[in-house]
PDB file of N, CA and C in Angstrom:
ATOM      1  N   UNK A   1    -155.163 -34.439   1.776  1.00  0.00           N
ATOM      2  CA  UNK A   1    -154.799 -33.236   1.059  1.00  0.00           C
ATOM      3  C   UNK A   1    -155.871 -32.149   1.205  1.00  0.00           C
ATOM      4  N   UNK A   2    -157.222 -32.758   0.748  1.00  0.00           N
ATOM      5  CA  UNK A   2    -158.471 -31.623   1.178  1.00  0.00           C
ATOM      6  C   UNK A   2    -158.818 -31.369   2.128  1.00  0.00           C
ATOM      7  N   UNK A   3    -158.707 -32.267   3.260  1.00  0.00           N
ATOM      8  CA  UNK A   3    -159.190 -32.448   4.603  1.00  0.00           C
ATOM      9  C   UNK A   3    -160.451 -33.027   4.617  1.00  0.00           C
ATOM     10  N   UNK A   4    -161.134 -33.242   6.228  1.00  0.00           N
ATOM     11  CA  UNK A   4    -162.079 -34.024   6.484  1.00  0.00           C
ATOM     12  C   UNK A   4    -163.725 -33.150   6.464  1.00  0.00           C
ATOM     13  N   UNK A   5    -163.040 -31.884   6.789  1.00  0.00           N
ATOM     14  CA  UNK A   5    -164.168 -30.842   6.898  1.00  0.00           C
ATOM     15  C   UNK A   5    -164.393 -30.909   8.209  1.00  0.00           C
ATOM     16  N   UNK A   6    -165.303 -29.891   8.694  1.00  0.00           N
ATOM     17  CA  UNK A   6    -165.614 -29.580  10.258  1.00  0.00           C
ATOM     18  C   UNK A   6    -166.054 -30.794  10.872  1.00  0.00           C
ATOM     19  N   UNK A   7    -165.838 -30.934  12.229  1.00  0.00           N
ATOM     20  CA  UNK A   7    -166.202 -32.017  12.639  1.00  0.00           C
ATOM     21  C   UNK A   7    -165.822 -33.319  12.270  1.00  0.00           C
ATOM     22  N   UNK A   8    -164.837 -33.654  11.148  1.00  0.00           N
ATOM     23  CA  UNK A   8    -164.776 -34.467  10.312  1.00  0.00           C
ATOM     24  C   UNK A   8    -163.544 -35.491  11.155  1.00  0.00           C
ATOM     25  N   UNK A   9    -162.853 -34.778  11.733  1.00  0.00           N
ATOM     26  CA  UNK A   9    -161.632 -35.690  12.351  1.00  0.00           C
ATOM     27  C   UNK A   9    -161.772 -36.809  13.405  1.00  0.00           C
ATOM     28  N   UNK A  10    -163.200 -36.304  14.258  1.00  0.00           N
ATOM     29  CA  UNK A  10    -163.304 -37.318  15.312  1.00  0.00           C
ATOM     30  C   UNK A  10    -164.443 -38.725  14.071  1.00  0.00           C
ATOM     31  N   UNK A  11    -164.545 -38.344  13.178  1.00  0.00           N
ATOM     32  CA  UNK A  11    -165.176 -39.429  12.026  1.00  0.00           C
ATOM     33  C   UNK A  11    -163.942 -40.408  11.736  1.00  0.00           C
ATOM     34  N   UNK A  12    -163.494 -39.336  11.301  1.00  0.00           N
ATOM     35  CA  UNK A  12    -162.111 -40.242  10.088  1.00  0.00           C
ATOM     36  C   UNK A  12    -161.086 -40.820  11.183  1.00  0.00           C
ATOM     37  N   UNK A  13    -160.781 -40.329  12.298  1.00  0.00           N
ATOM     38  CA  UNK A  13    -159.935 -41.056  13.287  1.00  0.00           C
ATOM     39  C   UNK A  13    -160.085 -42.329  13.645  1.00  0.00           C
ATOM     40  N   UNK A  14    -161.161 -42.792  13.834  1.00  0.00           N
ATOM     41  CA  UNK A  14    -161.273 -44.421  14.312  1.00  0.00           C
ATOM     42  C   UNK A  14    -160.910 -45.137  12.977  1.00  0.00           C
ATOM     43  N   UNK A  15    -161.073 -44.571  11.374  1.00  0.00           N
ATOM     44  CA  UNK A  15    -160.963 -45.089  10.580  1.00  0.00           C
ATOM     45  C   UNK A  15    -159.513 -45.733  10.301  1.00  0.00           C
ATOM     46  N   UNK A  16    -158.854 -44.906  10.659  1.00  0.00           N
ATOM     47  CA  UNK A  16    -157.257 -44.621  10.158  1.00  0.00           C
ATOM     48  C   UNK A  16    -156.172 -45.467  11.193  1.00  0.00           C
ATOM     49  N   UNK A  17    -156.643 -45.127  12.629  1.00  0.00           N
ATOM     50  CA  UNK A  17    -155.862 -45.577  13.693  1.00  0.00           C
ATOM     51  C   UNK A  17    -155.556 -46.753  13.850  1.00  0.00           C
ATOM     52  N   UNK A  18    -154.563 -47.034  14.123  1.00  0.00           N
ATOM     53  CA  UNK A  18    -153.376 -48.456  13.951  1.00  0.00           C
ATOM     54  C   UNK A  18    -154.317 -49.385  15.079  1.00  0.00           C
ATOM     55  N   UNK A  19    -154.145 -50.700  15.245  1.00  0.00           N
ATOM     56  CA  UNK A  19    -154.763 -51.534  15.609  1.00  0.00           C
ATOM     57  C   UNK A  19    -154.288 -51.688  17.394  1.00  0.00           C
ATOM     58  N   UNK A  20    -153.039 -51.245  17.332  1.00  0.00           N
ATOM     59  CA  UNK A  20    -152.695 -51.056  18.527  1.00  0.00           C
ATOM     60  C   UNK A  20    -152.501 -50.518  19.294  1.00  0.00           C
ATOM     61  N   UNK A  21    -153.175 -49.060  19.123  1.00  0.00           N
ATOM     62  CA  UNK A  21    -154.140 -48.316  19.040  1.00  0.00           C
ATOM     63  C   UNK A  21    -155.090 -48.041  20.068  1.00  0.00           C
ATOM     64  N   UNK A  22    -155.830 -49.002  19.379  1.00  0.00           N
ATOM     65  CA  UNK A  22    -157.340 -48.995  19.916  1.00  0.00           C
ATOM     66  C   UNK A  22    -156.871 -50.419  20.872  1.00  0.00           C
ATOM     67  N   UNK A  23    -156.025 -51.143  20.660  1.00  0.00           N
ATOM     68  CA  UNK A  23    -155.885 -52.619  22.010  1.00  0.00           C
ATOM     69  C   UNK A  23    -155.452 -51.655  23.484  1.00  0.00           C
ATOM     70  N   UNK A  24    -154.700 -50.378  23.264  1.00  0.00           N
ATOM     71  CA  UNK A  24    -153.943 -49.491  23.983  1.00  0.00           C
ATOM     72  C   UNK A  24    -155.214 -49.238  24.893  1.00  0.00           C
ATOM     73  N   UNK A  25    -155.816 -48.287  24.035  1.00  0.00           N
ATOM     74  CA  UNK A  25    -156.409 -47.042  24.779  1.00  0.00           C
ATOM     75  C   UNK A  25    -157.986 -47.364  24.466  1.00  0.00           C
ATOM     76  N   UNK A  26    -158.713 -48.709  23.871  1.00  0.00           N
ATOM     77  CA  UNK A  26    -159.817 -48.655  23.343  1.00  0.00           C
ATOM     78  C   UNK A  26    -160.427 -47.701  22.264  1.00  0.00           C
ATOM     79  N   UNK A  27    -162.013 -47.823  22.630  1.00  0.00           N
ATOM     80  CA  UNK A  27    -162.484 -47.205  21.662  1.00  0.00           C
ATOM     81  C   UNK A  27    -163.441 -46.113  22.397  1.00  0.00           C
ATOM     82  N   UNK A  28    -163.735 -46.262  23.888  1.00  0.00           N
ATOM     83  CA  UNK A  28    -164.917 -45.484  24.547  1.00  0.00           C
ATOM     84  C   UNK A  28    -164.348 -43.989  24.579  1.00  0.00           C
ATOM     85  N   UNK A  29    -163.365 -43.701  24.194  1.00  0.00           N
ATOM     86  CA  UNK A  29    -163.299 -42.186  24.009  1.00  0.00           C
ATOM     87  C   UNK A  29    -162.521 -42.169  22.829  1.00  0.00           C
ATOM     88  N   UNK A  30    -162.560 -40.858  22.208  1.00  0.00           N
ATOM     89  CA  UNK A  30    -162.408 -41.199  20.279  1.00  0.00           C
ATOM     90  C   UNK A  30    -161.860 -39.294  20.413  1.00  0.00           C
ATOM     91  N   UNK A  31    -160.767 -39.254  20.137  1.00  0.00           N
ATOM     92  CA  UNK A  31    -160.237 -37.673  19.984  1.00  0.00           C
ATOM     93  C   UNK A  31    -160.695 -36.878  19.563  1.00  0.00           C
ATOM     94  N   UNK A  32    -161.448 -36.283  19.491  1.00  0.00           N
ATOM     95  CA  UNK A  32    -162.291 -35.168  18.757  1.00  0.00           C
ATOM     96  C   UNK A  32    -161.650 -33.939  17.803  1.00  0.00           C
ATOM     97  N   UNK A  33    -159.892 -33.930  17.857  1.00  0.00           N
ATOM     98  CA  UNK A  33    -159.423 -33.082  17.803  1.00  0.00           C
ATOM     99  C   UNK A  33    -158.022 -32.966  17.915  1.00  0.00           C
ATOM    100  N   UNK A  34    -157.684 -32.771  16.595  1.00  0.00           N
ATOM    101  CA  UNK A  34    -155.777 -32.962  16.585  1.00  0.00           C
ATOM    102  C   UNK A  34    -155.104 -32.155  17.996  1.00  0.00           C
ATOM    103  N   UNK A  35    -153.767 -33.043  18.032  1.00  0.00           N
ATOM    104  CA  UNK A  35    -153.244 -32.237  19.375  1.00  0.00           C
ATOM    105  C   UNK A  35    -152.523 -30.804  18.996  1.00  0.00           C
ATOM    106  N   UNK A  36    -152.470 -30.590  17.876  1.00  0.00           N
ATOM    107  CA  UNK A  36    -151.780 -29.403  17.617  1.00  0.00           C
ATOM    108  C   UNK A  36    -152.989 -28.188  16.724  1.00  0.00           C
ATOM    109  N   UNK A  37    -152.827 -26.731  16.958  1.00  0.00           N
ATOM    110  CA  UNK A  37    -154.050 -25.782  16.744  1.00  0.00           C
ATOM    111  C   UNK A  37    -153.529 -25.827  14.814  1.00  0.00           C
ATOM    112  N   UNK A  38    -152.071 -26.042  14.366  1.00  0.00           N
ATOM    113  CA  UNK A  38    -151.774 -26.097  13.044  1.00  0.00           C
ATOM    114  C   UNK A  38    -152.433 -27.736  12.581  1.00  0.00           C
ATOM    115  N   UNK A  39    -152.059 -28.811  12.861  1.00  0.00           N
ATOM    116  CA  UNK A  39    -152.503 -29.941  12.760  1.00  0.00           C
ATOM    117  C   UNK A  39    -153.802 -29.882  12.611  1.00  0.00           C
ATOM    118  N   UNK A  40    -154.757 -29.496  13.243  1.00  0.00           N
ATOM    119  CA  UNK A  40    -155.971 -29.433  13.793  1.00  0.00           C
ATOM    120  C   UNK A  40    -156.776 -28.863  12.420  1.00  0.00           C
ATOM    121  N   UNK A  41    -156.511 -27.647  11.565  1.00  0.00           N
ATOM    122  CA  UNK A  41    -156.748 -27.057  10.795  1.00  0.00           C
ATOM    123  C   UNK A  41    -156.430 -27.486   9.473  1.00  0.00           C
ATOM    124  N   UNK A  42    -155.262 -28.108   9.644  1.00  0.00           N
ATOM    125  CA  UNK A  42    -154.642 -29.247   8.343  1.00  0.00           C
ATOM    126  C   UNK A  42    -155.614 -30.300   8.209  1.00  0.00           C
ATOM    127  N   UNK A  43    -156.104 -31.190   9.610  1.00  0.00           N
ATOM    128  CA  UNK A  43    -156.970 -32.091   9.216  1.00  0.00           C
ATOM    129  C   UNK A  43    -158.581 -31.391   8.748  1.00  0.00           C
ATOM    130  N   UNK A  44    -158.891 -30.579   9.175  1.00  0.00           N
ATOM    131  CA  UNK A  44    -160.405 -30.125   8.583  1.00  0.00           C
ATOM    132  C   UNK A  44    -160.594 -29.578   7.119  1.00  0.00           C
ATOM    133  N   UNK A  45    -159.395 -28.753   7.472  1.00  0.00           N
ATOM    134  CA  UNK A  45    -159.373 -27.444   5.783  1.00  0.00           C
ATOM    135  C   UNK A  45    -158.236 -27.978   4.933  1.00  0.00           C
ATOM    136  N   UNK A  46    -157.519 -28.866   5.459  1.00  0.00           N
ATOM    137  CA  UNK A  46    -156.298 -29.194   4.079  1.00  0.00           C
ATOM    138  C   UNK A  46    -155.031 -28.967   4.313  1.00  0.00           C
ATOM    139  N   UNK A  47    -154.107 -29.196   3.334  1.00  0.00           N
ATOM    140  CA  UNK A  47    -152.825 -28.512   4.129  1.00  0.00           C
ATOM    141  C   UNK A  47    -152.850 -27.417   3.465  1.00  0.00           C
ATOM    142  N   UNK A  48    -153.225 -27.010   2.279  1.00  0.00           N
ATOM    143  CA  UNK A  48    -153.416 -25.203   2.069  1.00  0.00           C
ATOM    144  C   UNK A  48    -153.853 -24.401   3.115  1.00  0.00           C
ATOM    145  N   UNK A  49    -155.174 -24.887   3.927  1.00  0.00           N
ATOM    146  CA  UNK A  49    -155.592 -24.336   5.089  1.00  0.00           C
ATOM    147  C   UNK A  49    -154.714 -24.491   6.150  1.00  0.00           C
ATOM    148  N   UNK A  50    -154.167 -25.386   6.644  1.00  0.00           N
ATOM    149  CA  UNK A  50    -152.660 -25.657   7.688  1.00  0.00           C
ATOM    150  C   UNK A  50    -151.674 -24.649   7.290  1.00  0.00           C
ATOM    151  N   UNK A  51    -151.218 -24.367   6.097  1.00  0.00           N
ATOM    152  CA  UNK A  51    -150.047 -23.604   5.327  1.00  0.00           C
ATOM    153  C   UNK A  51    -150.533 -22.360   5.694  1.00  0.00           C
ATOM    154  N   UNK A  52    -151.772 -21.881   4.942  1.00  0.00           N
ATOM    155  CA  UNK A  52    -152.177 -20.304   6.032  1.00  0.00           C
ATOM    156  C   UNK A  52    -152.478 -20.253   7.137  1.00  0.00           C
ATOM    157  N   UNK A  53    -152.834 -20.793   7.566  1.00  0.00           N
ATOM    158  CA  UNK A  53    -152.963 -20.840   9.238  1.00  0.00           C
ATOM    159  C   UNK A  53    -151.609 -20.403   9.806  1.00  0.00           C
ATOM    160  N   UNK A  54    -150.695 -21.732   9.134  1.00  0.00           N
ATOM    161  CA  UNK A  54    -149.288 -21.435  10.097  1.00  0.00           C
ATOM    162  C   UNK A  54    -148.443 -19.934   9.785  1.00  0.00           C
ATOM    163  N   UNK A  55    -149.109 -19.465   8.426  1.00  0.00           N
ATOM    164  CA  UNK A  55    -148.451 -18.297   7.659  1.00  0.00           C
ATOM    165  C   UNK A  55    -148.939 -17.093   8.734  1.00  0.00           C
ATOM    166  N   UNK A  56    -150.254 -16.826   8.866  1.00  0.00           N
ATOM    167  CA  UNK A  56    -151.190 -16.397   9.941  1.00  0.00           C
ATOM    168  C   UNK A  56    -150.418 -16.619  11.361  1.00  0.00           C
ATOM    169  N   UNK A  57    -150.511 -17.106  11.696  1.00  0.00           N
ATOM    170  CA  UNK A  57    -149.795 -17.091  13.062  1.00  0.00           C
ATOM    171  C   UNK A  57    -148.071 -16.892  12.765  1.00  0.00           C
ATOM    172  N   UNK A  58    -147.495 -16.846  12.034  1.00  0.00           N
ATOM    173  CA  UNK A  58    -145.853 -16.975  11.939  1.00  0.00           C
ATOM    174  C   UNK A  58    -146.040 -14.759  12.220  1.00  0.00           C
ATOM    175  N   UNK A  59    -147.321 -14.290  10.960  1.00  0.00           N
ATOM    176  CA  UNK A  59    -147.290 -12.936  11.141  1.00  0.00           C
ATOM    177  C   UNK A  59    -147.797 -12.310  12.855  1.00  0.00           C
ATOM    178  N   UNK A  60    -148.645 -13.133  13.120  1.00  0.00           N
ATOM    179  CA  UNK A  60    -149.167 -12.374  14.471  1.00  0.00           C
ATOM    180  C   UNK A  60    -147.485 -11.939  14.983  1.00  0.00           C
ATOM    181  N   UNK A  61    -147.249 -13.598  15.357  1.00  0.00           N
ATOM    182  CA  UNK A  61    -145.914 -13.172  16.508  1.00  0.00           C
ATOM    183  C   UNK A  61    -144.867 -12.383  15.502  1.00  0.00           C
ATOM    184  N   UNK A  62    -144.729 -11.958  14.438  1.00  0.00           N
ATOM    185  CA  UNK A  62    -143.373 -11.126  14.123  1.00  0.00           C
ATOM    186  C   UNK A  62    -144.121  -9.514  14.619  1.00  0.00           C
ATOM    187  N   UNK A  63    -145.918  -9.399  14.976  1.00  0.00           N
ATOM    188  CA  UNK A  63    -146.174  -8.278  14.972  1.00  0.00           C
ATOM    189  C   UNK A  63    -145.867  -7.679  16.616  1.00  0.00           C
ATOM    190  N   UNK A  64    -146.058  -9.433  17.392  1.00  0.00           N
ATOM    191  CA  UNK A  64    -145.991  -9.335  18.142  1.00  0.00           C
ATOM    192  C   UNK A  64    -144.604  -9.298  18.866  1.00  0.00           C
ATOM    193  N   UNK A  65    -143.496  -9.804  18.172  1.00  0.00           N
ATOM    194  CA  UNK A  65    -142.350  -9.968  19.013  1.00  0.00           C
ATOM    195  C   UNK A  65    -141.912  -8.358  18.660  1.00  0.00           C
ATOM    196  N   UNK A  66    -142.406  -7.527  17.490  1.00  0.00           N
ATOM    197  CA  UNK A  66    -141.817  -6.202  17.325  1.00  0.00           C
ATOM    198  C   UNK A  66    -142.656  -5.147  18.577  1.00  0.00           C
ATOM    199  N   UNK A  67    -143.570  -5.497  19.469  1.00  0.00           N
ATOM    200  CA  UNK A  67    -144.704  -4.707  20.278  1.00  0.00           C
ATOM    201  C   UNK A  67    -143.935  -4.909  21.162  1.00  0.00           C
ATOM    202  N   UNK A  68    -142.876  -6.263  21.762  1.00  0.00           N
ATOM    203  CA  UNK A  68    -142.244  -6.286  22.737  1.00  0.00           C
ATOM    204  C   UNK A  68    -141.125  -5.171  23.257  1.00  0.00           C
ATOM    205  N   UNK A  69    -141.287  -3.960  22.168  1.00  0.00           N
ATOM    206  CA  UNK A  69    -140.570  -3.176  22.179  1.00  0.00           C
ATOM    207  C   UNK A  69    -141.036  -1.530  23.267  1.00  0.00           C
ATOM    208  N   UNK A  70    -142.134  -1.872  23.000  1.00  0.00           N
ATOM    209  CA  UNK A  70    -142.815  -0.847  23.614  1.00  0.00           C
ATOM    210  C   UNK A  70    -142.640  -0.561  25.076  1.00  0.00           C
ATOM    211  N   UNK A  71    -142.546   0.771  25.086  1.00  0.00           N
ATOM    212  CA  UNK A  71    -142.743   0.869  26.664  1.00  0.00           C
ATOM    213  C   UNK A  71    -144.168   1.312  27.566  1.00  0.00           C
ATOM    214  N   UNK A  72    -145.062   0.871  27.018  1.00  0.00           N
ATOM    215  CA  UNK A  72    -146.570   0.964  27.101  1.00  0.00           C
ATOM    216  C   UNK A  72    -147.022  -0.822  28.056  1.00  0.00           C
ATOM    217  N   UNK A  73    -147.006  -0.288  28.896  1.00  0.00           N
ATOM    218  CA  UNK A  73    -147.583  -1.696  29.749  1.00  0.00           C
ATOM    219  C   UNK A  73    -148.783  -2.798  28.981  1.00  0.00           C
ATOM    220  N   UNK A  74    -149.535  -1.762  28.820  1.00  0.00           N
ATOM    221  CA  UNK A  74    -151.016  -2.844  27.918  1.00  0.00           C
ATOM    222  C   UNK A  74    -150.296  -3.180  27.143  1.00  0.00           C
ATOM    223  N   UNK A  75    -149.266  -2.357  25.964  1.00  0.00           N
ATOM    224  CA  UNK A  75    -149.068  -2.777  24.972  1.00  0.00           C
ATOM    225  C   UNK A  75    -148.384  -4.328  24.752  1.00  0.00           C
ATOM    226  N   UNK A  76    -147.031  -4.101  26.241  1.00  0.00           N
ATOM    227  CA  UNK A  76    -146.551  -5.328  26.622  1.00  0.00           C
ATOM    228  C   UNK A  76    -147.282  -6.796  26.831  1.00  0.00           C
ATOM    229  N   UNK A  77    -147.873  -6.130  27.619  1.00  0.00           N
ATOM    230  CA  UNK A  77    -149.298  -7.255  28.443  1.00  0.00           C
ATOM    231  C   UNK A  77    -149.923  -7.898  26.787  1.00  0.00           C
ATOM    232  N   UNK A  78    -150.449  -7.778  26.060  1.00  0.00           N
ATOM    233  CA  UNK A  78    -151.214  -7.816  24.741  1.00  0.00           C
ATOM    234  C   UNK A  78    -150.130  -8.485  24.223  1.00  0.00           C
ATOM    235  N   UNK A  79    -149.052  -8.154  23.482  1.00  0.00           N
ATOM    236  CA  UNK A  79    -148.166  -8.873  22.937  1.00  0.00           C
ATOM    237  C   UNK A  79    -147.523 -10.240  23.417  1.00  0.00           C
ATOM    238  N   UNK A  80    -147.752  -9.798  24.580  1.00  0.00           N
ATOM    239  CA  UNK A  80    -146.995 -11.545  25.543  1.00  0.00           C
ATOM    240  C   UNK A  80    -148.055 -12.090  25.688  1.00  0.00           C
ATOM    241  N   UNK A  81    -149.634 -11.938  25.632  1.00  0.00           N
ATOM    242  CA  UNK A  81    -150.421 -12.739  25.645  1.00  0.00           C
ATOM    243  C   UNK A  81    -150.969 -13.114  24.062  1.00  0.00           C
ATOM    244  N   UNK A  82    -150.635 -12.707  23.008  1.00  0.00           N
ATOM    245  CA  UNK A  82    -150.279 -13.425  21.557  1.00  0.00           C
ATOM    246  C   UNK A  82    -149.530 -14.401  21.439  1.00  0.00           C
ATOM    247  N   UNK A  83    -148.101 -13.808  22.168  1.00  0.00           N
ATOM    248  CA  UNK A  83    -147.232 -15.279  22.163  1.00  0.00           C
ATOM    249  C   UNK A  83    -147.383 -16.201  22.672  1.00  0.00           C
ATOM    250  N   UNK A  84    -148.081 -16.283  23.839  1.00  0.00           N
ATOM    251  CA  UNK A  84    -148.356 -17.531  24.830  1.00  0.00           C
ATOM    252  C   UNK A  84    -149.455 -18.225  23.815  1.00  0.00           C
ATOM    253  N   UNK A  85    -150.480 -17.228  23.288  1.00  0.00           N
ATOM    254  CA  UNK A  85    -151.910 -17.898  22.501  1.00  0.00           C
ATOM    255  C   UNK A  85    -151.032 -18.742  21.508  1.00  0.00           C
ATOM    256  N   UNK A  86    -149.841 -18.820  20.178  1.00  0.00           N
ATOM    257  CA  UNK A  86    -149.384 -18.969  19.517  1.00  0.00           C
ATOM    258  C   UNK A  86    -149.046 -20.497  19.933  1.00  0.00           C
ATOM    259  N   UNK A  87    -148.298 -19.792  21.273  1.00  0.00           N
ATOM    260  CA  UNK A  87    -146.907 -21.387  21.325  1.00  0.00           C
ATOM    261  C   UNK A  87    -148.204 -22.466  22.417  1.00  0.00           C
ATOM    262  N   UNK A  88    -149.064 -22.019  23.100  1.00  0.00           N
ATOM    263  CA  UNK A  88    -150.191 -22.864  23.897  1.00  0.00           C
ATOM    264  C   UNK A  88    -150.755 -23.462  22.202  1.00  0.00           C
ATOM    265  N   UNK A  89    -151.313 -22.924  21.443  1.00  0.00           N
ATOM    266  CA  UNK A  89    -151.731 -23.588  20.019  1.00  0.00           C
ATOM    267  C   UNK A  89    -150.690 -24.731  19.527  1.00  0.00           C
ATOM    268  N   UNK A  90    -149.333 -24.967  19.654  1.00  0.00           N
ATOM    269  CA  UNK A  90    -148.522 -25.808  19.531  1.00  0.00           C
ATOM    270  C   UNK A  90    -148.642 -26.726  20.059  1.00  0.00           C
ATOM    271  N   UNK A  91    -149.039 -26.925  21.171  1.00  0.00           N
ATOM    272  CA  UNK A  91    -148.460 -27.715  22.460  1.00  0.00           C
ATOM    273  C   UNK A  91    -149.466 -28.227  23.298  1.00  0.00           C
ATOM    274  N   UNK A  92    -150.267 -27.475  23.697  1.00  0.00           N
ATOM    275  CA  UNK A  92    -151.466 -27.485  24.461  1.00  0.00           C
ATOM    276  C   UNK A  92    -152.551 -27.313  23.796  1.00  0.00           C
ATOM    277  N   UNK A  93    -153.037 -27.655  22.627  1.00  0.00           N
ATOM    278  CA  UNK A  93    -154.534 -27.300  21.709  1.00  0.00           C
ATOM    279  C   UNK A  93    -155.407 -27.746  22.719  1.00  0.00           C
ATOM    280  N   UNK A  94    -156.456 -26.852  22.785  1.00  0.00           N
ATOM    281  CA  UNK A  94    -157.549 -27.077  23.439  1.00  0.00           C
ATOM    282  C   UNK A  94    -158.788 -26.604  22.847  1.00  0.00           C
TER     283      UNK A  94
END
C-alpha cells in the first residue's frame, strides 16, 4: 500500500517471488525494476503515487492527443513523441 521506497523493489523482490521462480530463472540476476513505468512507481511510492502518476500521464496525452491538431511540424513532432514516451512507459519500461 505504502510502497518499498527508492531502490526498494530490487530488496523486496527476492522476498516475495514464488519458488518457481527462482528454480526458473535463478537468483544471479534479481530485477531491479517493475516492467511497467505505472507499476514501477506503485511499487516505490504506493498506489496513491501509481494513481497520480497514471492521473499525470492520462493528462500529458489528452494535452497531447489535442496538439495532434496542429499544423506546426515541431508542434506535431513533440506531441507524437509524448505519446510514444507514454505507451513505451507501458510496455517497454526502461
Amino acid at each position: 500500500m505504502l510502497g518499498v521506497g527508492p531502490e526498494g523493489y530490487r530488496v523486496v523482490f527476492p522476498q516475495v517471488v514464488p519458488a518457481s521462480y527462482v528454480r526458473r530463472h535463478g537468483t544471479a540476476v534479481v530485477p531491479d525494476r517493475a516492467h511497467n513505468g505505472i507499476l514501477d512507481v506503485a511499487a516505490e511510492g504506493g498506489i496513491l503515487a501509481g494513481g497520480l502518476y497514471a492521473a499525470l500521464l492520462a493528462m500529458v496525452v489528452v494535452v497531447a492527443w489535442r496538439a495532434l491538431r496542429s499544423r506546426d511540424p515541431l508542434t506535431l513532432a513533440l506531441a507524437c513523441a509524448v505519446v510514444a514516451y507514454v505507451v513505451q512507459q507501458q510496455f517497454l519500461f526502461r
